[in-house]
N, C-alpha and C. Protein backbone atom coordinates (compact mmCIF):
# COMPACT_ATOMS: atom_id res chain seq x y z
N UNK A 1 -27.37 28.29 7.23
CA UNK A 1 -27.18 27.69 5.93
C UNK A 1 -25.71 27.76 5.49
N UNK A 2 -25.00 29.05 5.62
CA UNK A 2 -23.74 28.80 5.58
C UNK A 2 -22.57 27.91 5.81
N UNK A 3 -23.22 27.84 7.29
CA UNK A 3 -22.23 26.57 7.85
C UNK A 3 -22.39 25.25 7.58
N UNK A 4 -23.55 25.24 7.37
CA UNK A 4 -23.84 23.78 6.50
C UNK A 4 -23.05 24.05 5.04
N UNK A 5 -22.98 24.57 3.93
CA UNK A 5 -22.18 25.00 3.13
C UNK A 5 -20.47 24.67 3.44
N UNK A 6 -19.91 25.13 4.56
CA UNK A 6 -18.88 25.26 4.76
C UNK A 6 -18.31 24.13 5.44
N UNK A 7 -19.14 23.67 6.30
CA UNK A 7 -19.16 22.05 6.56
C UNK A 7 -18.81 20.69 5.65
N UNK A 8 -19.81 20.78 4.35
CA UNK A 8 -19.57 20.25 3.10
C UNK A 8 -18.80 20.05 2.60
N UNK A 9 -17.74 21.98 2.51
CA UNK A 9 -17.06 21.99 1.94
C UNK A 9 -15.72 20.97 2.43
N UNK A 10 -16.11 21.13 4.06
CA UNK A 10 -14.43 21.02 5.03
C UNK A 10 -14.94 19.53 4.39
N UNK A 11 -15.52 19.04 3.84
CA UNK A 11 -15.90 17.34 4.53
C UNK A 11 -15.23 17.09 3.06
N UNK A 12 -15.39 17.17 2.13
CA UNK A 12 -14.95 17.14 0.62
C UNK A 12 -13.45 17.74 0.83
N UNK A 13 -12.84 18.41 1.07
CA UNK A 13 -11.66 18.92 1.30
C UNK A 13 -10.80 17.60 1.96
N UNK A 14 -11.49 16.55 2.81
CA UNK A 14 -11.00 16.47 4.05
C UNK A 14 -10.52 14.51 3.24
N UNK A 15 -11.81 14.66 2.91
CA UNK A 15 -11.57 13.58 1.56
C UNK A 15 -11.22 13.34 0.49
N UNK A 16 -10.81 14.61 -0.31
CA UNK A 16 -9.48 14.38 -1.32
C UNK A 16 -8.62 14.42 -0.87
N UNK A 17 -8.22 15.01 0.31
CA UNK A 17 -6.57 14.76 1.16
C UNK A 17 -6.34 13.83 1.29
N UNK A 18 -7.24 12.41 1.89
CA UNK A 18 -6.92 10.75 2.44
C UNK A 18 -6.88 10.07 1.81
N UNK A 19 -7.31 10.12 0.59
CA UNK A 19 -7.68 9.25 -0.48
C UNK A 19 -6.77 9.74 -2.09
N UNK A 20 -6.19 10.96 -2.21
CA UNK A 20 -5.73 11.39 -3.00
C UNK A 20 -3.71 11.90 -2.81
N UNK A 21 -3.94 12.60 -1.57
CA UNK A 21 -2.79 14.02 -1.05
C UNK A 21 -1.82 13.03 -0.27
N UNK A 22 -2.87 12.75 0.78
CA UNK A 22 -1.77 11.68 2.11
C UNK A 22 -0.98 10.48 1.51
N UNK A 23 0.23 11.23 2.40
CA UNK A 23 0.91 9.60 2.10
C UNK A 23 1.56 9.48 3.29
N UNK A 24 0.94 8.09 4.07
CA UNK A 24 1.94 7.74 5.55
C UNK A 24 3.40 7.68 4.70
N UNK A 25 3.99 8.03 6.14
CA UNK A 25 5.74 7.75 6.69
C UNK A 25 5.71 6.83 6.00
N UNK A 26 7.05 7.27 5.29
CA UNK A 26 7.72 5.81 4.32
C UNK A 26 8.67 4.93 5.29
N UNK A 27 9.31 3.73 4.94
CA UNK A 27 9.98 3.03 5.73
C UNK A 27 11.35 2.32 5.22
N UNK A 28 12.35 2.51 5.39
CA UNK A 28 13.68 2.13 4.81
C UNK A 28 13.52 0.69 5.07
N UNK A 29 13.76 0.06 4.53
CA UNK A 29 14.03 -1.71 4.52
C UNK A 29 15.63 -1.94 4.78
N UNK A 30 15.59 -2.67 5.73
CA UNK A 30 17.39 -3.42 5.59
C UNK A 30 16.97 -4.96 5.64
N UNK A 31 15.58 -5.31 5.92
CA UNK A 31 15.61 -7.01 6.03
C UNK A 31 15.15 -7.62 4.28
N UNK A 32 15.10 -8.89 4.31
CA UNK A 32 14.79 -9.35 3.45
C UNK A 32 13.52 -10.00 3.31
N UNK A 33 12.46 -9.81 4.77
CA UNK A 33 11.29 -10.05 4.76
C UNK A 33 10.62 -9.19 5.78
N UNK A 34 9.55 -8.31 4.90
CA UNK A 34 9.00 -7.18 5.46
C UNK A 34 7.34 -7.46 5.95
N UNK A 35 6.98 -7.38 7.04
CA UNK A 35 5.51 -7.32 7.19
C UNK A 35 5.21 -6.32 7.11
N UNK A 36 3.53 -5.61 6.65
CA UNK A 36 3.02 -5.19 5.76
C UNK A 36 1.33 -5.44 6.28
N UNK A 37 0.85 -4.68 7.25
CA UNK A 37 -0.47 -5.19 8.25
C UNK A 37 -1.15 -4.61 7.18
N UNK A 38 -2.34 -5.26 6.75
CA UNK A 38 -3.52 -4.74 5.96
C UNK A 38 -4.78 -4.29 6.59
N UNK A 39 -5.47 -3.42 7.42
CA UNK A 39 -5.90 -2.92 8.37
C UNK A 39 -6.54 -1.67 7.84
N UNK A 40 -7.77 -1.30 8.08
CA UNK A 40 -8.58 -0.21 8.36
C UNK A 40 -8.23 0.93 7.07
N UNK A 41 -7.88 -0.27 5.92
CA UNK A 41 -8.15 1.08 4.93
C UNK A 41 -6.92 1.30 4.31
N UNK A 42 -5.56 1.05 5.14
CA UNK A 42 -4.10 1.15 4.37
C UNK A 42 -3.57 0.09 4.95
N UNK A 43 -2.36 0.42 3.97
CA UNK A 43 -1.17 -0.54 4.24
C UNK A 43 -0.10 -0.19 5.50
N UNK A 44 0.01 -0.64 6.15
CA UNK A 44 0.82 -0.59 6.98
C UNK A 44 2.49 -1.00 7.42
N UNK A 45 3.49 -0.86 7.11
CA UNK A 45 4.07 0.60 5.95
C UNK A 45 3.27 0.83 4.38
N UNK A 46 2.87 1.82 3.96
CA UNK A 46 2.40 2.05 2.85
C UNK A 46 3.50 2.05 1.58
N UNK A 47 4.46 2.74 2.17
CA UNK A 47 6.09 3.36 1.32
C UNK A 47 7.26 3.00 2.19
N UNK A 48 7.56 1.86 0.70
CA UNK A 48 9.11 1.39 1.18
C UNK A 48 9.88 1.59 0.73
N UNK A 49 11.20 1.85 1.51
CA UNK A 49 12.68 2.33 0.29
C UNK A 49 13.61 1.15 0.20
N UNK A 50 13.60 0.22 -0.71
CA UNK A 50 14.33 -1.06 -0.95
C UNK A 50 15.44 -0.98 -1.41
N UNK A 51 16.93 -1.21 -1.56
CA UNK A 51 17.95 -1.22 -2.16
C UNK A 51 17.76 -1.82 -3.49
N UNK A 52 18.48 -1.34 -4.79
CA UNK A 52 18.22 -2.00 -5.80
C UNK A 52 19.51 -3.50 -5.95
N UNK A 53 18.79 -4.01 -6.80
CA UNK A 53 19.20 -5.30 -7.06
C UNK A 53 19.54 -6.15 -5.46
N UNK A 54 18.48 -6.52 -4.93
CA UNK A 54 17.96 -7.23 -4.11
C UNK A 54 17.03 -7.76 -3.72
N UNK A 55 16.85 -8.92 -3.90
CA UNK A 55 15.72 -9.66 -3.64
C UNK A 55 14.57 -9.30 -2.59
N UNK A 56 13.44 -9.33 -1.91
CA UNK A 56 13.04 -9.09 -1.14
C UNK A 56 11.25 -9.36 -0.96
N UNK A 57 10.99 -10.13 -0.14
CA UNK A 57 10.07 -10.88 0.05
C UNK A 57 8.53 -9.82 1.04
N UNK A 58 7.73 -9.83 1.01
CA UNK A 58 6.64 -9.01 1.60
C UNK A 58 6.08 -9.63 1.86
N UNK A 59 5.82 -9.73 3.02
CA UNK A 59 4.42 -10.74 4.09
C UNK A 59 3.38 -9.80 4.26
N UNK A 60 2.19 -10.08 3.64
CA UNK A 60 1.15 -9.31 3.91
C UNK A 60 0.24 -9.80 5.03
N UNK A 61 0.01 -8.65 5.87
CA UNK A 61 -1.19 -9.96 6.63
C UNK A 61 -2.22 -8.93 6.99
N UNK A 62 -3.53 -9.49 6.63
CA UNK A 62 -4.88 -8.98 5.99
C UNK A 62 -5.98 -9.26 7.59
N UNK A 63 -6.23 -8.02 8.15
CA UNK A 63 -6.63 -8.36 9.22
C UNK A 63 -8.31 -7.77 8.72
N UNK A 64 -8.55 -7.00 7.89
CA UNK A 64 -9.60 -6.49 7.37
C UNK A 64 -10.09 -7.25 6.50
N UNK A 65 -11.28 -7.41 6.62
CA UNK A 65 -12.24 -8.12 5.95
C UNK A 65 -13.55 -7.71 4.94
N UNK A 66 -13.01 -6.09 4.82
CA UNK A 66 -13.94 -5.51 3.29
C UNK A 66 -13.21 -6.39 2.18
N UNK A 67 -13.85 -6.66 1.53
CA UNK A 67 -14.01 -7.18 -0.03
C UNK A 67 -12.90 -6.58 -0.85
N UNK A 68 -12.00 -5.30 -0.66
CA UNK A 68 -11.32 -4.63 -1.66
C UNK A 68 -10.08 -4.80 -0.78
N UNK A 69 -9.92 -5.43 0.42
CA UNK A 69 -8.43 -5.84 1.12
C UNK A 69 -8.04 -6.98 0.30
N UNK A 70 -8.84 -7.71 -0.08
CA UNK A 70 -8.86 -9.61 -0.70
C UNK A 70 -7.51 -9.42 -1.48
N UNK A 71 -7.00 -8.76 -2.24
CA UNK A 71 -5.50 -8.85 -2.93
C UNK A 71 -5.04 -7.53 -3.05
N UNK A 72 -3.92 -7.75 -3.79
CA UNK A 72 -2.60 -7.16 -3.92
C UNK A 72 -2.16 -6.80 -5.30
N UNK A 73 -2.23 -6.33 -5.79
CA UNK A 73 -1.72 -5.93 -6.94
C UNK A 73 -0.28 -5.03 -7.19
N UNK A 74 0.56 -5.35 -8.47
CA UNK A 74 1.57 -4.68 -8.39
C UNK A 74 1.62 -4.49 -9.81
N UNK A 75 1.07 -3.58 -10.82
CA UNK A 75 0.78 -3.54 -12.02
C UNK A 75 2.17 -3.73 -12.51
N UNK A 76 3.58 -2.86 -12.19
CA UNK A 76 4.51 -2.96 -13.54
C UNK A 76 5.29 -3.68 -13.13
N UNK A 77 4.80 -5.09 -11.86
CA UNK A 77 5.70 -6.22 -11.73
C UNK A 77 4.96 -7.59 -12.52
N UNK A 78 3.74 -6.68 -12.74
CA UNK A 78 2.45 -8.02 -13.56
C UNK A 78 2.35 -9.52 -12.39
N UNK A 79 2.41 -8.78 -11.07
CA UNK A 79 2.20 -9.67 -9.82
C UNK A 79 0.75 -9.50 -9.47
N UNK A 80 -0.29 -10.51 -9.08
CA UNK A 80 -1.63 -10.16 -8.63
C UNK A 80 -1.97 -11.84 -7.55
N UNK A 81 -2.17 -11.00 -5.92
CA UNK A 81 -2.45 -12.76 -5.33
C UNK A 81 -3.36 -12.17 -4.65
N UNK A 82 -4.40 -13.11 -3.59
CA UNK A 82 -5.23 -13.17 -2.82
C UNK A 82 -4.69 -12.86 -1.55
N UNK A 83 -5.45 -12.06 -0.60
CA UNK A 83 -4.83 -12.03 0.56
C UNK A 83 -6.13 -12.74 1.50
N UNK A 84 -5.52 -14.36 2.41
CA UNK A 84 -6.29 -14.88 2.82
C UNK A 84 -6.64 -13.48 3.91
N UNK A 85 -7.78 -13.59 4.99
CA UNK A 85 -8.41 -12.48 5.95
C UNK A 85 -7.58 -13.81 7.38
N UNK A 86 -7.04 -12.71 8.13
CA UNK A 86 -6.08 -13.41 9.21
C UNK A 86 -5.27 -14.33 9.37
N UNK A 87 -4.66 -14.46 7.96
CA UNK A 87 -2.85 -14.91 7.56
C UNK A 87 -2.43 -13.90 6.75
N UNK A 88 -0.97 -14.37 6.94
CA UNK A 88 -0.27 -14.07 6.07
C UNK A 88 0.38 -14.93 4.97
N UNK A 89 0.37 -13.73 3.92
CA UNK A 89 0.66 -14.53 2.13
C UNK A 89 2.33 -13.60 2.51
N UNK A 90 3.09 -14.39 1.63
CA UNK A 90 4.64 -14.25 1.10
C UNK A 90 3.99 -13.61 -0.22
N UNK A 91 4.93 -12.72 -0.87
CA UNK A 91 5.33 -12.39 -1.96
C UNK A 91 6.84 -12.57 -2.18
N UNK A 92 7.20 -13.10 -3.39
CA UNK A 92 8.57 -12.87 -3.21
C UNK A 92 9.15 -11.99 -4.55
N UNK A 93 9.71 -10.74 -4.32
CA UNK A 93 9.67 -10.03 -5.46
C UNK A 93 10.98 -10.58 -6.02
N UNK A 94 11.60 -10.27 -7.05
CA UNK A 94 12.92 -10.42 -7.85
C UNK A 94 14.26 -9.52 -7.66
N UNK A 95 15.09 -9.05 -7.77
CA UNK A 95 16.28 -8.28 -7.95
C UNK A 95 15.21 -6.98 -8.55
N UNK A 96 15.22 -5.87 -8.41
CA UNK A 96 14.31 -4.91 -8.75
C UNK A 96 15.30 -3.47 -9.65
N UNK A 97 15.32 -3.32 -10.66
CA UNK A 97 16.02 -1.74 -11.30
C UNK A 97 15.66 -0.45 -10.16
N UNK A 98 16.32 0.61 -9.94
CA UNK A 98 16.04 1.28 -9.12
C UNK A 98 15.01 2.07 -10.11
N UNK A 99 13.60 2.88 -9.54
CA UNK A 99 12.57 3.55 -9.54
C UNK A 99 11.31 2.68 -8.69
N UNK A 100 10.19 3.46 -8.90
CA UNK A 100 8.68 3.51 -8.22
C UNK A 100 7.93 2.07 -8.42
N UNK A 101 8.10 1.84 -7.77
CA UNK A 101 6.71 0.52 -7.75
C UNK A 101 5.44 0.58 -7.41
N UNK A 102 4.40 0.84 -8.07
CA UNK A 102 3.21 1.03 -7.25
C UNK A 102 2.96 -0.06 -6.46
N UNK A 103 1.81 -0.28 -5.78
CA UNK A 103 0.98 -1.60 -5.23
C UNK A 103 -0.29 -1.34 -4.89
N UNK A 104 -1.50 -1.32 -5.12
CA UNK A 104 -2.95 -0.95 -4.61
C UNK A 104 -4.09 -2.91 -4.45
N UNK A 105 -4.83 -2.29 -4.20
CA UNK A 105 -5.73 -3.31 -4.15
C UNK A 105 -7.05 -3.09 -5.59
N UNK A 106 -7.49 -3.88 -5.81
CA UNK A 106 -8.29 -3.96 -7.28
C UNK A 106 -9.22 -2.99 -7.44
N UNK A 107 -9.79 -2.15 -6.35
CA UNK A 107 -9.74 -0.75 -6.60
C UNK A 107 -9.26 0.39 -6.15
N UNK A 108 -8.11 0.01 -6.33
CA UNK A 108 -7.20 1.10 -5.71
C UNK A 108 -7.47 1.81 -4.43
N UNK A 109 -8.01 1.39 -3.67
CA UNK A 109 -8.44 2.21 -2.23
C UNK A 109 -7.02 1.95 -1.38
N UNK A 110 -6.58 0.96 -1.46
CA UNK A 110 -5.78 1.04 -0.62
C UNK A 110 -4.42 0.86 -1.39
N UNK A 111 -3.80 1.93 -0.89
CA UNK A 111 -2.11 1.99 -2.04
C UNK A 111 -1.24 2.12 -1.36
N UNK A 112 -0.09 1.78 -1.57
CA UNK A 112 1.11 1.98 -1.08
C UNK A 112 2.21 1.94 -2.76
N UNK A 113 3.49 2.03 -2.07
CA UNK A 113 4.72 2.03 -3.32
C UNK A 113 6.16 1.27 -2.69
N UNK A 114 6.79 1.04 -3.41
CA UNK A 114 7.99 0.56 -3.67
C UNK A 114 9.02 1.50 -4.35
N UNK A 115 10.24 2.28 -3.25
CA UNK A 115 10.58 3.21 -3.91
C UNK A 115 12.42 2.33 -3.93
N UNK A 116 12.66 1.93 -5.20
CA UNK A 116 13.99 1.09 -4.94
C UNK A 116 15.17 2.73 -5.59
N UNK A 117 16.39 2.05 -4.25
CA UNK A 117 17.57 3.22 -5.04
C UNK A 117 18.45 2.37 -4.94
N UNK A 118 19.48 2.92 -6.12
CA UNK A 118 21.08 2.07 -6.23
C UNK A 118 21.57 2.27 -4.99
């Protein structure tokens, strides 16, 4: 009975880490158009480091086909599009102030960020 107990526990432990704690390898940007694989649950880079005041465009391409991959959200750019399932959509963001950008999907399962510096 214990180990069933302790099992539980590891399994709940194991799932606020992936969903809450983890955050994949971030990724420095030098181009001006970034792909961005939508796949098995994350984003693929999840965390990008963008230069500020530079334009910069994000190709998403949506190889997953659960229901909560379908878009993109970027709450404090007030950006929201569809991601067709095996293309890719353009975003094209604006000149950006340096700080945090979130990005998730409409229920947040799948997140990534936008980390811009001067």
């Amino acid at each position: 009975m214990i180990w069933i107990n302790l099992a539980g526990l590891a399994l709940i432990g194991f799932i606020v880490w992936w969903f809450w704690i983890y955050q994949p390898p971030g990724q420095a940007v030098t181009e001006d158009n970034i792909l961005i694989l939508v796949d098995d649950g994350v984003y693929q880079p999840a965390h990008l480091t963008l230069p500020a005041g530079k334009p910069v465009r994000l190709s998403f391409l949506r190889k997953d086909a659960s229901p909560c991959a379908e878009s993109v959200i970027f709450p404090t750019l007030d950006i929201s599009q569809r991601l067709p399932t095996g293309q890719t959509k353009t975003i094209a963001l604006p000149a950006l102030e340096p700080g945090k950008y979130p990005f998730h999907c409409q229920m947040q399962m799948y997140r990534g960020s936008l980390t811009v510096k001067a």
